[in-house]
PDB file of N, CA and C in Angstrom:
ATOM      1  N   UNK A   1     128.765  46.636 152.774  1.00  0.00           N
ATOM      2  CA  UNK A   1     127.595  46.002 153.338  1.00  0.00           C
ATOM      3  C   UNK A   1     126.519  47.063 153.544  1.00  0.00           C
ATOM      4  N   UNK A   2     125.858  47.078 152.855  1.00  0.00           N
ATOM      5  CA  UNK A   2     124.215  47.992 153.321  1.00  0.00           C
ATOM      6  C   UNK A   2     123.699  47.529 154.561  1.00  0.00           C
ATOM      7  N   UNK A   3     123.034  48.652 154.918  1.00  0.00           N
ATOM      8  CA  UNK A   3     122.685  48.640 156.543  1.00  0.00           C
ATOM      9  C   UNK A   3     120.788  49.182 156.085  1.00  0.00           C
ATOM     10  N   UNK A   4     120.292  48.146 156.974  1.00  0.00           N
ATOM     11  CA  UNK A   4     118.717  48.098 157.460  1.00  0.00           C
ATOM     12  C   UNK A   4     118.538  48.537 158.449  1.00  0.00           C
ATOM     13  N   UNK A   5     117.187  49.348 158.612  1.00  0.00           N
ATOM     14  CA  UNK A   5     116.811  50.084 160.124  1.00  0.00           C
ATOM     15  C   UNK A   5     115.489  49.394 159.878  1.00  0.00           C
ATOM     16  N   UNK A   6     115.214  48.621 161.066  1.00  0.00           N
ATOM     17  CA  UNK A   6     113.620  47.598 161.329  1.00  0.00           C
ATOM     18  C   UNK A   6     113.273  48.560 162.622  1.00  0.00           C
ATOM     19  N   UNK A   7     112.181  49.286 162.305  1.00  0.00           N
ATOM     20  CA  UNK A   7     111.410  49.798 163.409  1.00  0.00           C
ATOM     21  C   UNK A   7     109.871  49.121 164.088  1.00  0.00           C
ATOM     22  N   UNK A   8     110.019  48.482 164.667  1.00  0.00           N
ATOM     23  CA  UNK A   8     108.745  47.866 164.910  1.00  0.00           C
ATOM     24  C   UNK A   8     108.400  47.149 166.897  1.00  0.00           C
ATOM     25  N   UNK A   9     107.367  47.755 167.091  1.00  0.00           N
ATOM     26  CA  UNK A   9     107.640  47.254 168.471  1.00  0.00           C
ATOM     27  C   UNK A   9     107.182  45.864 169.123  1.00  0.00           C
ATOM     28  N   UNK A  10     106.930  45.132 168.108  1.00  0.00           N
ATOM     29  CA  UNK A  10     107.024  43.846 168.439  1.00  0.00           C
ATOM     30  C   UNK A  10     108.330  43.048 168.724  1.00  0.00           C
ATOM     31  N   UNK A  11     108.874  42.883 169.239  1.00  0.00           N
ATOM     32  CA  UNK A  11     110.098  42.027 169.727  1.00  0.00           C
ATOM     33  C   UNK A  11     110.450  41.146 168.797  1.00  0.00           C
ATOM     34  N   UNK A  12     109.350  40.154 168.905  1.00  0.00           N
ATOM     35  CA  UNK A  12     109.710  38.834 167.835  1.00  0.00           C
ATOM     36  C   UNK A  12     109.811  39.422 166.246  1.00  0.00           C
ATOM     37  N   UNK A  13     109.157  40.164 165.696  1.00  0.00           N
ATOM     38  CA  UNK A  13     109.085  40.680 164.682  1.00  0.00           C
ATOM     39  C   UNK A  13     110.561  41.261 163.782  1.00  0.00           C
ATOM     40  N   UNK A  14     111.309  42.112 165.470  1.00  0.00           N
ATOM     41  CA  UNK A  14     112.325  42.259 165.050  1.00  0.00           C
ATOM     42  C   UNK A  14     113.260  41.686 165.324  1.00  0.00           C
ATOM     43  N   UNK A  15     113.417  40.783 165.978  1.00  0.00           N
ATOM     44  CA  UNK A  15     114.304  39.127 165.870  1.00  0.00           C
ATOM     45  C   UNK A  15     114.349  38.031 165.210  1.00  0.00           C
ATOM     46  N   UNK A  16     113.255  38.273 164.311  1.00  0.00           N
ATOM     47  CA  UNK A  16     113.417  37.761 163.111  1.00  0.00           C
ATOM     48  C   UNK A  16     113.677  38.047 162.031  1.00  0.00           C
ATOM     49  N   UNK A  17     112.913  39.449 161.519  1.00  0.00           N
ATOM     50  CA  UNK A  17     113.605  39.598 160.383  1.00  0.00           C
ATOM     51  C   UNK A  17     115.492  40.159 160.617  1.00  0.00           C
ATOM     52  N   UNK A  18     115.345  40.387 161.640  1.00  0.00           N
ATOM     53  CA  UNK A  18     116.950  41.091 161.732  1.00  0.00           C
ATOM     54  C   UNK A  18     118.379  39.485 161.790  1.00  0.00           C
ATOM     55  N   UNK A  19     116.815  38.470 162.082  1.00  0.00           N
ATOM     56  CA  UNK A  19     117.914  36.846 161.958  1.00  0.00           C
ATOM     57  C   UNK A  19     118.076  36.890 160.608  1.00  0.00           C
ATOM     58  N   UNK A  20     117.000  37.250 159.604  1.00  0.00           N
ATOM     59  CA  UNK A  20     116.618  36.655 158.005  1.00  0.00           C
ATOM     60  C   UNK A  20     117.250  37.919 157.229  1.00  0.00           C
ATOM     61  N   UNK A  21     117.492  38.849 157.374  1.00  0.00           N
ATOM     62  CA  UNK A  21     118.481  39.607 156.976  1.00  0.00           C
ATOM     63  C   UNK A  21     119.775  39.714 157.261  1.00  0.00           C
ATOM     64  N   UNK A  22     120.277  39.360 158.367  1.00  0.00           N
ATOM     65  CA  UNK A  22     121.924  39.159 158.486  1.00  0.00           C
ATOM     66  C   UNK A  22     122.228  38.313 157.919  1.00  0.00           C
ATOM     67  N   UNK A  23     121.563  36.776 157.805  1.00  0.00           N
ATOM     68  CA  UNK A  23     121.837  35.951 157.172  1.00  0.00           C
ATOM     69  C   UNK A  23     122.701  36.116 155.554  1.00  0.00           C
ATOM     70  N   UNK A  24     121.778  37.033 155.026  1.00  0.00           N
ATOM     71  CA  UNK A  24     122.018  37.920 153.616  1.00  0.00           C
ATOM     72  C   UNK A  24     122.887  38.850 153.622  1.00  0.00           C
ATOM     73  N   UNK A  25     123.563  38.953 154.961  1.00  0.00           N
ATOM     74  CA  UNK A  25     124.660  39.803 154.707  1.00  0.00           C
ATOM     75  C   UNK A  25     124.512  41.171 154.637  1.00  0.00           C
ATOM     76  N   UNK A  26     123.361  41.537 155.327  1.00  0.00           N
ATOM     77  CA  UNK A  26     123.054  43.016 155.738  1.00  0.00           C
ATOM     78  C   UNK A  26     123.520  42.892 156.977  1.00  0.00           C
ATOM     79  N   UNK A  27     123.488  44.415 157.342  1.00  0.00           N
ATOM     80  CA  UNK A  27     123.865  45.003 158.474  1.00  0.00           C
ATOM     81  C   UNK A  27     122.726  45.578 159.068  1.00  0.00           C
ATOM     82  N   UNK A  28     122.152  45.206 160.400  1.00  0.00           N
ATOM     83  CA  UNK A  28     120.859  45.491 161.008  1.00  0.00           C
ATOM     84  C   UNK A  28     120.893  46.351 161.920  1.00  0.00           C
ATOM     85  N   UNK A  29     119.886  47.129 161.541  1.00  0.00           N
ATOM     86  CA  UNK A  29     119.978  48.271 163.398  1.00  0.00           C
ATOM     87  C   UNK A  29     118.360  47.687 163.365  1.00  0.00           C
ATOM     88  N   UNK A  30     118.154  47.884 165.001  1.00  0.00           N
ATOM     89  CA  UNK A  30     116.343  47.718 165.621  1.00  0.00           C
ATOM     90  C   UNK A  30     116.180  48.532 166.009  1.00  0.00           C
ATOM     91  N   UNK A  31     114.792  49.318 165.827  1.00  0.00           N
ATOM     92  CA  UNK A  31     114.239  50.180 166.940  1.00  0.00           C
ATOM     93  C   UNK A  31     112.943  49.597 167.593  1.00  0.00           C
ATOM     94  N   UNK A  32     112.744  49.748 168.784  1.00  0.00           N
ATOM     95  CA  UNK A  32     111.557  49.620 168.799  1.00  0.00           C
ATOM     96  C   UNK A  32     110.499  50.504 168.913  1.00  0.00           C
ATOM     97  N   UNK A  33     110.493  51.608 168.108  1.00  0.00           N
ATOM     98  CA  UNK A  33     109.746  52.791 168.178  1.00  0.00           C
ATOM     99  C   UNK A  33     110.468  53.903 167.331  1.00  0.00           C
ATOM    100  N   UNK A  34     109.753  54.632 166.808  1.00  0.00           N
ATOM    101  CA  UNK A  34     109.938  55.753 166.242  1.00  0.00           C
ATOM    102  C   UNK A  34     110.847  57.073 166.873  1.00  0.00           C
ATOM    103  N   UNK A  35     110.673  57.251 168.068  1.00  0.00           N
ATOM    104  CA  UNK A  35     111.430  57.517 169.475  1.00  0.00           C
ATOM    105  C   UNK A  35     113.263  56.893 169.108  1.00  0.00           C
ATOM    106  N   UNK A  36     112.829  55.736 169.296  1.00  0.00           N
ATOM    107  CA  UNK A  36     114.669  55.627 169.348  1.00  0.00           C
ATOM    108  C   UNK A  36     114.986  55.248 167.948  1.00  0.00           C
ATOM    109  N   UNK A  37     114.104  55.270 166.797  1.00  0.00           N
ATOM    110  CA  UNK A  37     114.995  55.263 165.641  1.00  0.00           C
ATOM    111  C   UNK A  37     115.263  56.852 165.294  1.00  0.00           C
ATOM    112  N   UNK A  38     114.578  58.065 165.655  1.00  0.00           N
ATOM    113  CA  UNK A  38     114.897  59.069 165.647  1.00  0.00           C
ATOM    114  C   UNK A  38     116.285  59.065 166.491  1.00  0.00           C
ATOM    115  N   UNK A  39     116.545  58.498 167.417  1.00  0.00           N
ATOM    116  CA  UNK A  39     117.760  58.739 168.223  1.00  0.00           C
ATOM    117  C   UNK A  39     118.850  58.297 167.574  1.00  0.00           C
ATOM    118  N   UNK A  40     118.700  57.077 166.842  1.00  0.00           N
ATOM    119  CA  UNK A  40     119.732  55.925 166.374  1.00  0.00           C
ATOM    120  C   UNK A  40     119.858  56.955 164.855  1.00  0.00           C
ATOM    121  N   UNK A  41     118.963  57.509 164.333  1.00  0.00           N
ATOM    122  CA  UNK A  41     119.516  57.968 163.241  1.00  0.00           C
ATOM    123  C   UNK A  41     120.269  59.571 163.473  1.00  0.00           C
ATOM    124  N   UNK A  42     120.268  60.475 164.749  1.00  0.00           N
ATOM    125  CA  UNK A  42     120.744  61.783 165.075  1.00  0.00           C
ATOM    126  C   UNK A  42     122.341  60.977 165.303  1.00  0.00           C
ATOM    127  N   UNK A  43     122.617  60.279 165.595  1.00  0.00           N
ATOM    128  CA  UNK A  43     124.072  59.562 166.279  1.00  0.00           C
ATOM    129  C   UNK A  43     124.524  58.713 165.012  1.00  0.00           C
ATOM    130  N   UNK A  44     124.034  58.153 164.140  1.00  0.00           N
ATOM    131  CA  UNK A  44     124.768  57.567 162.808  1.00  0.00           C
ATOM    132  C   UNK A  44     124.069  58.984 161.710  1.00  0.00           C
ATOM    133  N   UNK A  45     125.411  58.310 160.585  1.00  0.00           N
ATOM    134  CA  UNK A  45     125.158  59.357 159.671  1.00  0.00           C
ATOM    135  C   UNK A  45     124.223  58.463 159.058  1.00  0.00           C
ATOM    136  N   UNK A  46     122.438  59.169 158.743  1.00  0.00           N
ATOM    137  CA  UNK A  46     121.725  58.603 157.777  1.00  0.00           C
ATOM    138  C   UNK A  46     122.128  58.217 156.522  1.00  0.00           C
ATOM    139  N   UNK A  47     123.690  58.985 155.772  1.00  0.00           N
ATOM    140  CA  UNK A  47     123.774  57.705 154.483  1.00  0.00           C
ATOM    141  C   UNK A  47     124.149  56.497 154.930  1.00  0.00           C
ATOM    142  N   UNK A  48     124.527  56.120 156.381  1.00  0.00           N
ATOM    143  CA  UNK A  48     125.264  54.845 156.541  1.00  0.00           C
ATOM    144  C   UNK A  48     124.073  53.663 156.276  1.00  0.00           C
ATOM    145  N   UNK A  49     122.513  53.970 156.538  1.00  0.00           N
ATOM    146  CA  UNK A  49     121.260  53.332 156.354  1.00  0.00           C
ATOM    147  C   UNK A  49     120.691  53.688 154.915  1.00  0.00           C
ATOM    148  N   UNK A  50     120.614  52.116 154.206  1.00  0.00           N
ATOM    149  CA  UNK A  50     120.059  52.261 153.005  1.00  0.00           C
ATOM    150  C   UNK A  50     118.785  52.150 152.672  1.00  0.00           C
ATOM    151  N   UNK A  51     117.917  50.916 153.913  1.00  0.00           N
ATOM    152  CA  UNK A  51     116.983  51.089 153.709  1.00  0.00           C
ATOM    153  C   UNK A  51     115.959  51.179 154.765  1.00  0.00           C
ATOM    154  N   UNK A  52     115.120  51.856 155.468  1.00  0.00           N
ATOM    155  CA  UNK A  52     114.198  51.492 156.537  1.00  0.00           C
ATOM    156  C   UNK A  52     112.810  51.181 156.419  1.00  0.00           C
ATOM    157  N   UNK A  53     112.477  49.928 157.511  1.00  0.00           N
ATOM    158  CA  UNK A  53     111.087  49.101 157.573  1.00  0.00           C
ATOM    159  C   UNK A  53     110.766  49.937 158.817  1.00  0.00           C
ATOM    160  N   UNK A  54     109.352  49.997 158.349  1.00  0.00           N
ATOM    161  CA  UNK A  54     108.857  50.749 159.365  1.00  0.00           C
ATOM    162  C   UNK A  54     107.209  50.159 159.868  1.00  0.00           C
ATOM    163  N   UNK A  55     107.523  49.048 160.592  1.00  0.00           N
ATOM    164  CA  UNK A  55     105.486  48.886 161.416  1.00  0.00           C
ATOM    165  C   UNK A  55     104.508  49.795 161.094  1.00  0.00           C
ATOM    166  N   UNK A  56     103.990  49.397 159.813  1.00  0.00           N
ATOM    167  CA  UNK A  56     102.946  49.974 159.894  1.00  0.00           C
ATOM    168  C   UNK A  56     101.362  49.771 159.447  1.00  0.00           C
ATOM    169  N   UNK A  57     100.479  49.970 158.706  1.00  0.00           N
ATOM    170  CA  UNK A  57      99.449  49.652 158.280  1.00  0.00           C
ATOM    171  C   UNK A  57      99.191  50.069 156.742  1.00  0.00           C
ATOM    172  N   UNK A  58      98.372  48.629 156.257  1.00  0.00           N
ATOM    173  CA  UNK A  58      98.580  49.454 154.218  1.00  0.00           C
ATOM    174  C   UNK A  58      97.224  50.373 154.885  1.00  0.00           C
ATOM    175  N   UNK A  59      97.389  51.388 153.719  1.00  0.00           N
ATOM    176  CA  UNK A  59      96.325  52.389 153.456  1.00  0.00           C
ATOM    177  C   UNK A  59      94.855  51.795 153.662  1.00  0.00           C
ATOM    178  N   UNK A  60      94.276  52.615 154.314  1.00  0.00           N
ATOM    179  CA  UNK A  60      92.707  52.825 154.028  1.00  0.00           C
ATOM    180  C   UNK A  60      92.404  50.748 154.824  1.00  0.00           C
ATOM    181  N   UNK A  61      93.056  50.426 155.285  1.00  0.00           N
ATOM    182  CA  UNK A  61      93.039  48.997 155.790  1.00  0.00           C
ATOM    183  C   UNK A  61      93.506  49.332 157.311  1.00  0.00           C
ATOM    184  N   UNK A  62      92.893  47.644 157.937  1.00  0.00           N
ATOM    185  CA  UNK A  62      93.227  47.270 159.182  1.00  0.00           C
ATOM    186  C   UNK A  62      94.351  46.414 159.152  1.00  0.00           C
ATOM    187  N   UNK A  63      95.483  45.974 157.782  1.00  0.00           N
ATOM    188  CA  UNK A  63      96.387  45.175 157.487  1.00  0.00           C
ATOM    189  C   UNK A  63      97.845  45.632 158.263  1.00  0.00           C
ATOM    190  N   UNK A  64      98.341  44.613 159.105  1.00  0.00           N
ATOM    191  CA  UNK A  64      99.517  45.166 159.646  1.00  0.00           C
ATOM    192  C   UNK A  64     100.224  45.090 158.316  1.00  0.00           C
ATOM    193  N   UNK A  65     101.228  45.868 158.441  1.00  0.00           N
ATOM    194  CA  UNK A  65     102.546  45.314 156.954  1.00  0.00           C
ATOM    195  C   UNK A  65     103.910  46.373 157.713  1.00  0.00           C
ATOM    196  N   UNK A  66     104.989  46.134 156.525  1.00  0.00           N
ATOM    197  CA  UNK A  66     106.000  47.047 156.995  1.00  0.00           C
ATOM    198  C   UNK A  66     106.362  48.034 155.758  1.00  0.00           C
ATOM    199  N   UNK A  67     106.297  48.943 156.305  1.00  0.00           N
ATOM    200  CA  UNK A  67     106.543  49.899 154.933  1.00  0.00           C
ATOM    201  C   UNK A  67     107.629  50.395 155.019  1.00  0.00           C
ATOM    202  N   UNK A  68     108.177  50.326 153.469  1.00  0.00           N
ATOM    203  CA  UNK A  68     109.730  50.584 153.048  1.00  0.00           C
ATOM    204  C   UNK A  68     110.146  52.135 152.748  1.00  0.00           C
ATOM    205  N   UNK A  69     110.902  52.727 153.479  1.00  0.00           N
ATOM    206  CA  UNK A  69     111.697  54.333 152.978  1.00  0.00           C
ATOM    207  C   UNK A  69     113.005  54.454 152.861  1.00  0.00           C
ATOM    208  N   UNK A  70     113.698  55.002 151.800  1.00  0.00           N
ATOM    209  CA  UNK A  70     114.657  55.342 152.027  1.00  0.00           C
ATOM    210  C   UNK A  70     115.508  56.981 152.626  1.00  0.00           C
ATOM    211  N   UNK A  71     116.270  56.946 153.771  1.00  0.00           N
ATOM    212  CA  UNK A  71     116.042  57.904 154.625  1.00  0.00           C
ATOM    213  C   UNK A  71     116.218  59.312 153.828  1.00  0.00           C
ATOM    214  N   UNK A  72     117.213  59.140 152.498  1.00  0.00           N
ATOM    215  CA  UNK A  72     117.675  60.043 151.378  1.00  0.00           C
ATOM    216  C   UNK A  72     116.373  61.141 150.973  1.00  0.00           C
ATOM    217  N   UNK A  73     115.169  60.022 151.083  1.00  0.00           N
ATOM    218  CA  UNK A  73     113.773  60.428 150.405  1.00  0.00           C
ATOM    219  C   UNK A  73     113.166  60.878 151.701  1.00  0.00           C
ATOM    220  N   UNK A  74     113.209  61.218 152.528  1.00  0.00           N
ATOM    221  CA  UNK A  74     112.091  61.272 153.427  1.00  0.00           C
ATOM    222  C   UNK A  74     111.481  62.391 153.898  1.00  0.00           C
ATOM    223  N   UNK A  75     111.697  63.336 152.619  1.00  0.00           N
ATOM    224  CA  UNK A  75     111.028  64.340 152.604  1.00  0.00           C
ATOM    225  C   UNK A  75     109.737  64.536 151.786  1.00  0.00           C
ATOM    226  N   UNK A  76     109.815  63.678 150.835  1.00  0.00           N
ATOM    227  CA  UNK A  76     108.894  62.928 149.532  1.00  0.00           C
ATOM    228  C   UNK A  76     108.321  61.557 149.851  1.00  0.00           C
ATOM    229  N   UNK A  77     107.701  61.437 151.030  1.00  0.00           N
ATOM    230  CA  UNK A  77     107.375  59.938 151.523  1.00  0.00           C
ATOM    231  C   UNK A  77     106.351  60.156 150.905  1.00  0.00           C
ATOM    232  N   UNK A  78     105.268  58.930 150.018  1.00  0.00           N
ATOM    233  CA  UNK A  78     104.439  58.712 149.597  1.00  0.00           C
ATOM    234  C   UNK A  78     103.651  57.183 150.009  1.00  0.00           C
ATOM    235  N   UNK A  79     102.748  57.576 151.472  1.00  0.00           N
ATOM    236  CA  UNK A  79     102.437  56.329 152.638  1.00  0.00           C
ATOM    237  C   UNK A  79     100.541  55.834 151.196  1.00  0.00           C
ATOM    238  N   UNK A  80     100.395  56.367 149.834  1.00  0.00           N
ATOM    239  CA  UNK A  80     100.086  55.751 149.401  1.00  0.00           C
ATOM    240  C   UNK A  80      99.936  54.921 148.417  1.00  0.00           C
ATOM    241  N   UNK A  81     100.921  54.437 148.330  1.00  0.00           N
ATOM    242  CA  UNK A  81     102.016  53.599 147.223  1.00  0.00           C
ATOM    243  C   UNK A  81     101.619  51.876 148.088  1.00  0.00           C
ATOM    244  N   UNK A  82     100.918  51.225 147.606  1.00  0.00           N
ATOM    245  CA  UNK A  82     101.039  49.800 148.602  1.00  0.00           C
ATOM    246  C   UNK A  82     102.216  49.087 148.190  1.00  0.00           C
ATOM    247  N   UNK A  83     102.620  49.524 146.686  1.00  0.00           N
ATOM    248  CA  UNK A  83     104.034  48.472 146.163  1.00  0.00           C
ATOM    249  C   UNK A  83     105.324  48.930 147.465  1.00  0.00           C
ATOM    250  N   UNK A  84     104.911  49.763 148.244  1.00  0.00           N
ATOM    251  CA  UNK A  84     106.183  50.131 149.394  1.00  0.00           C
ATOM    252  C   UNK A  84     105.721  49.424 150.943  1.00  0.00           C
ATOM    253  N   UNK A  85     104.647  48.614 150.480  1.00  0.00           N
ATOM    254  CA  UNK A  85     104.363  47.856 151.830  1.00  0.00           C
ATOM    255  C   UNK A  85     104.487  46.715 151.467  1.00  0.00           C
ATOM    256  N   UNK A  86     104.692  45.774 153.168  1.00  0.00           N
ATOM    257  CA  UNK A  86     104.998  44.025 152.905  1.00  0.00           C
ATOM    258  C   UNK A  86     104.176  44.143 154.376  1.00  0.00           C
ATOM    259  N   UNK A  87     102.989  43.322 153.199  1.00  0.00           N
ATOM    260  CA  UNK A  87     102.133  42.713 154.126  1.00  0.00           C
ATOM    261  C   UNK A  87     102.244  41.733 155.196  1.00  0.00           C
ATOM    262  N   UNK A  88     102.340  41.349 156.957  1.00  0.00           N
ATOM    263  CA  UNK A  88     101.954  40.650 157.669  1.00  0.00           C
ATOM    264  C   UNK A  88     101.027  39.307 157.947  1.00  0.00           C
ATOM    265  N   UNK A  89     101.572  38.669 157.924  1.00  0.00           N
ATOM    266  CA  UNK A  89     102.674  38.074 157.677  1.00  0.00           C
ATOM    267  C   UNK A  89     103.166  37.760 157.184  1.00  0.00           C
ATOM    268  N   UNK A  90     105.045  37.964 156.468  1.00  0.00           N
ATOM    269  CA  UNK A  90     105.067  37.230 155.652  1.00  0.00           C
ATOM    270  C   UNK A  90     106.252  35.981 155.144  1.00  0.00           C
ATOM    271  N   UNK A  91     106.646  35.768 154.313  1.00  0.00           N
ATOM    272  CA  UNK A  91     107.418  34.494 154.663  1.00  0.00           C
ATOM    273  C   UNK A  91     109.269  35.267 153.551  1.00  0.00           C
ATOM    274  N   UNK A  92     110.436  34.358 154.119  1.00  0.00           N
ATOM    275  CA  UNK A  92     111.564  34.668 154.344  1.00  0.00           C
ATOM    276  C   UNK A  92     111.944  34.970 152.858  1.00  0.00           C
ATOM    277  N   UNK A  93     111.360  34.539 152.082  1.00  0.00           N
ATOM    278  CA  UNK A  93     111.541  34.738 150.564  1.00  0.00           C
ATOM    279  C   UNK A  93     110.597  35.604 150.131  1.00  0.00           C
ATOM    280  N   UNK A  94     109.030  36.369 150.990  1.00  0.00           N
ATOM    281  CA  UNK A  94     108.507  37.272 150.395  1.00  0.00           C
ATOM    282  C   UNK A  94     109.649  38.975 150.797  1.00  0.00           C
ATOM    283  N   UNK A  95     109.936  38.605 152.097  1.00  0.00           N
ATOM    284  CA  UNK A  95     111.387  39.664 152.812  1.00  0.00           C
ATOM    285  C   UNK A  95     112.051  39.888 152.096  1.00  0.00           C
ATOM    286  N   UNK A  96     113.008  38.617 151.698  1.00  0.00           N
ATOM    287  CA  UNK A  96     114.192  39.286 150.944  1.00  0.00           C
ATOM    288  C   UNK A  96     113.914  39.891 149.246  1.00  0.00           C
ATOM    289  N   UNK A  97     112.602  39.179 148.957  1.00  0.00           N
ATOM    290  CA  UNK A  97     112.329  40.119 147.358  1.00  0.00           C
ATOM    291  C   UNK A  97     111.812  41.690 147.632  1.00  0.00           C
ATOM    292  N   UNK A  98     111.516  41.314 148.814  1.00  0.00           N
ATOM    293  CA  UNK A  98     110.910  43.135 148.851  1.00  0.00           C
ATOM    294  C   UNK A  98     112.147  43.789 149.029  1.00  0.00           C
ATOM    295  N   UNK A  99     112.587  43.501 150.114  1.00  0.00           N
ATOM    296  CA  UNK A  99     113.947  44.198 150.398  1.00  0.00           C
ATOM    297  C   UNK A  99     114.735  44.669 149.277  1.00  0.00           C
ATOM    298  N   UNK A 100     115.428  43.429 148.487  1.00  0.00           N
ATOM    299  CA  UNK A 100     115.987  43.682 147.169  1.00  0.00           C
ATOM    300  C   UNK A 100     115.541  44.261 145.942  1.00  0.00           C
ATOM    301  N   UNK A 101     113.891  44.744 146.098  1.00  0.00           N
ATOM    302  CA  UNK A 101     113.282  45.325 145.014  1.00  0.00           C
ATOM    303  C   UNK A 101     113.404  47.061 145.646  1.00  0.00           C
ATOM    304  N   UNK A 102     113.213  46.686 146.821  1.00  0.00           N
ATOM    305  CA  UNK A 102     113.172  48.525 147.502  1.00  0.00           C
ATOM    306  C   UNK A 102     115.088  49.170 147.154  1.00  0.00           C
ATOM    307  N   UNK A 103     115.605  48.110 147.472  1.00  0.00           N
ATOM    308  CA  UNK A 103     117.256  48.688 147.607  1.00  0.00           C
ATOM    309  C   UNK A 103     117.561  49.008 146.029  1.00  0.00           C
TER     310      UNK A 103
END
């Protein structure tokens, strides 16, 4: 089972997608902040997380979205790539194609 890290400090945001991804048979961690996903990832081994969403904004815009990293890469993050963002709001079948296109 691949494991998701949803960082985002909206509550509802991450009670939902973490409903619309278990569903699919992922394995969910939440943070609500950058703060405790730094914590949650010093205490699991980062290969156990395949992919992380992270609250954030597309480039050069006022667009909320969630942008996709994998923790393997995160020395080579490239925040201007928009094909690694999912725009706000969006719906349960735009989620799981992003998801499955990032993994």
């Amino acid at each position: 089972m691949k494991s998701i890290m949803i960082v985002d400090n909206e509550k509802n945001v991450l009670d939902e997608v973490k409903k619309i991804l278990e569903k699919d048979d992922f394995n969910v961690i939440t943070a609500e902040n950058s703060r405790k996903a730094f914590e949650i990832m010093d205490t699991n081994k980062e290969d156990n997380i395949s992919l992380i969403l992270i609250n954030s904004l597309i480039p050069n815009t006022q667009t909320p979205a969630l942008f996709s990293m994998k923790p393997s890469k995160k020395k080579d993050i490239d925040t201007t790539k928009k094909d690694d963002f999912l725009q706000k709001p969006f719906t349960r079948e735009q989620l799981m194609d992003f998801v499955k296109k990032k993994l």
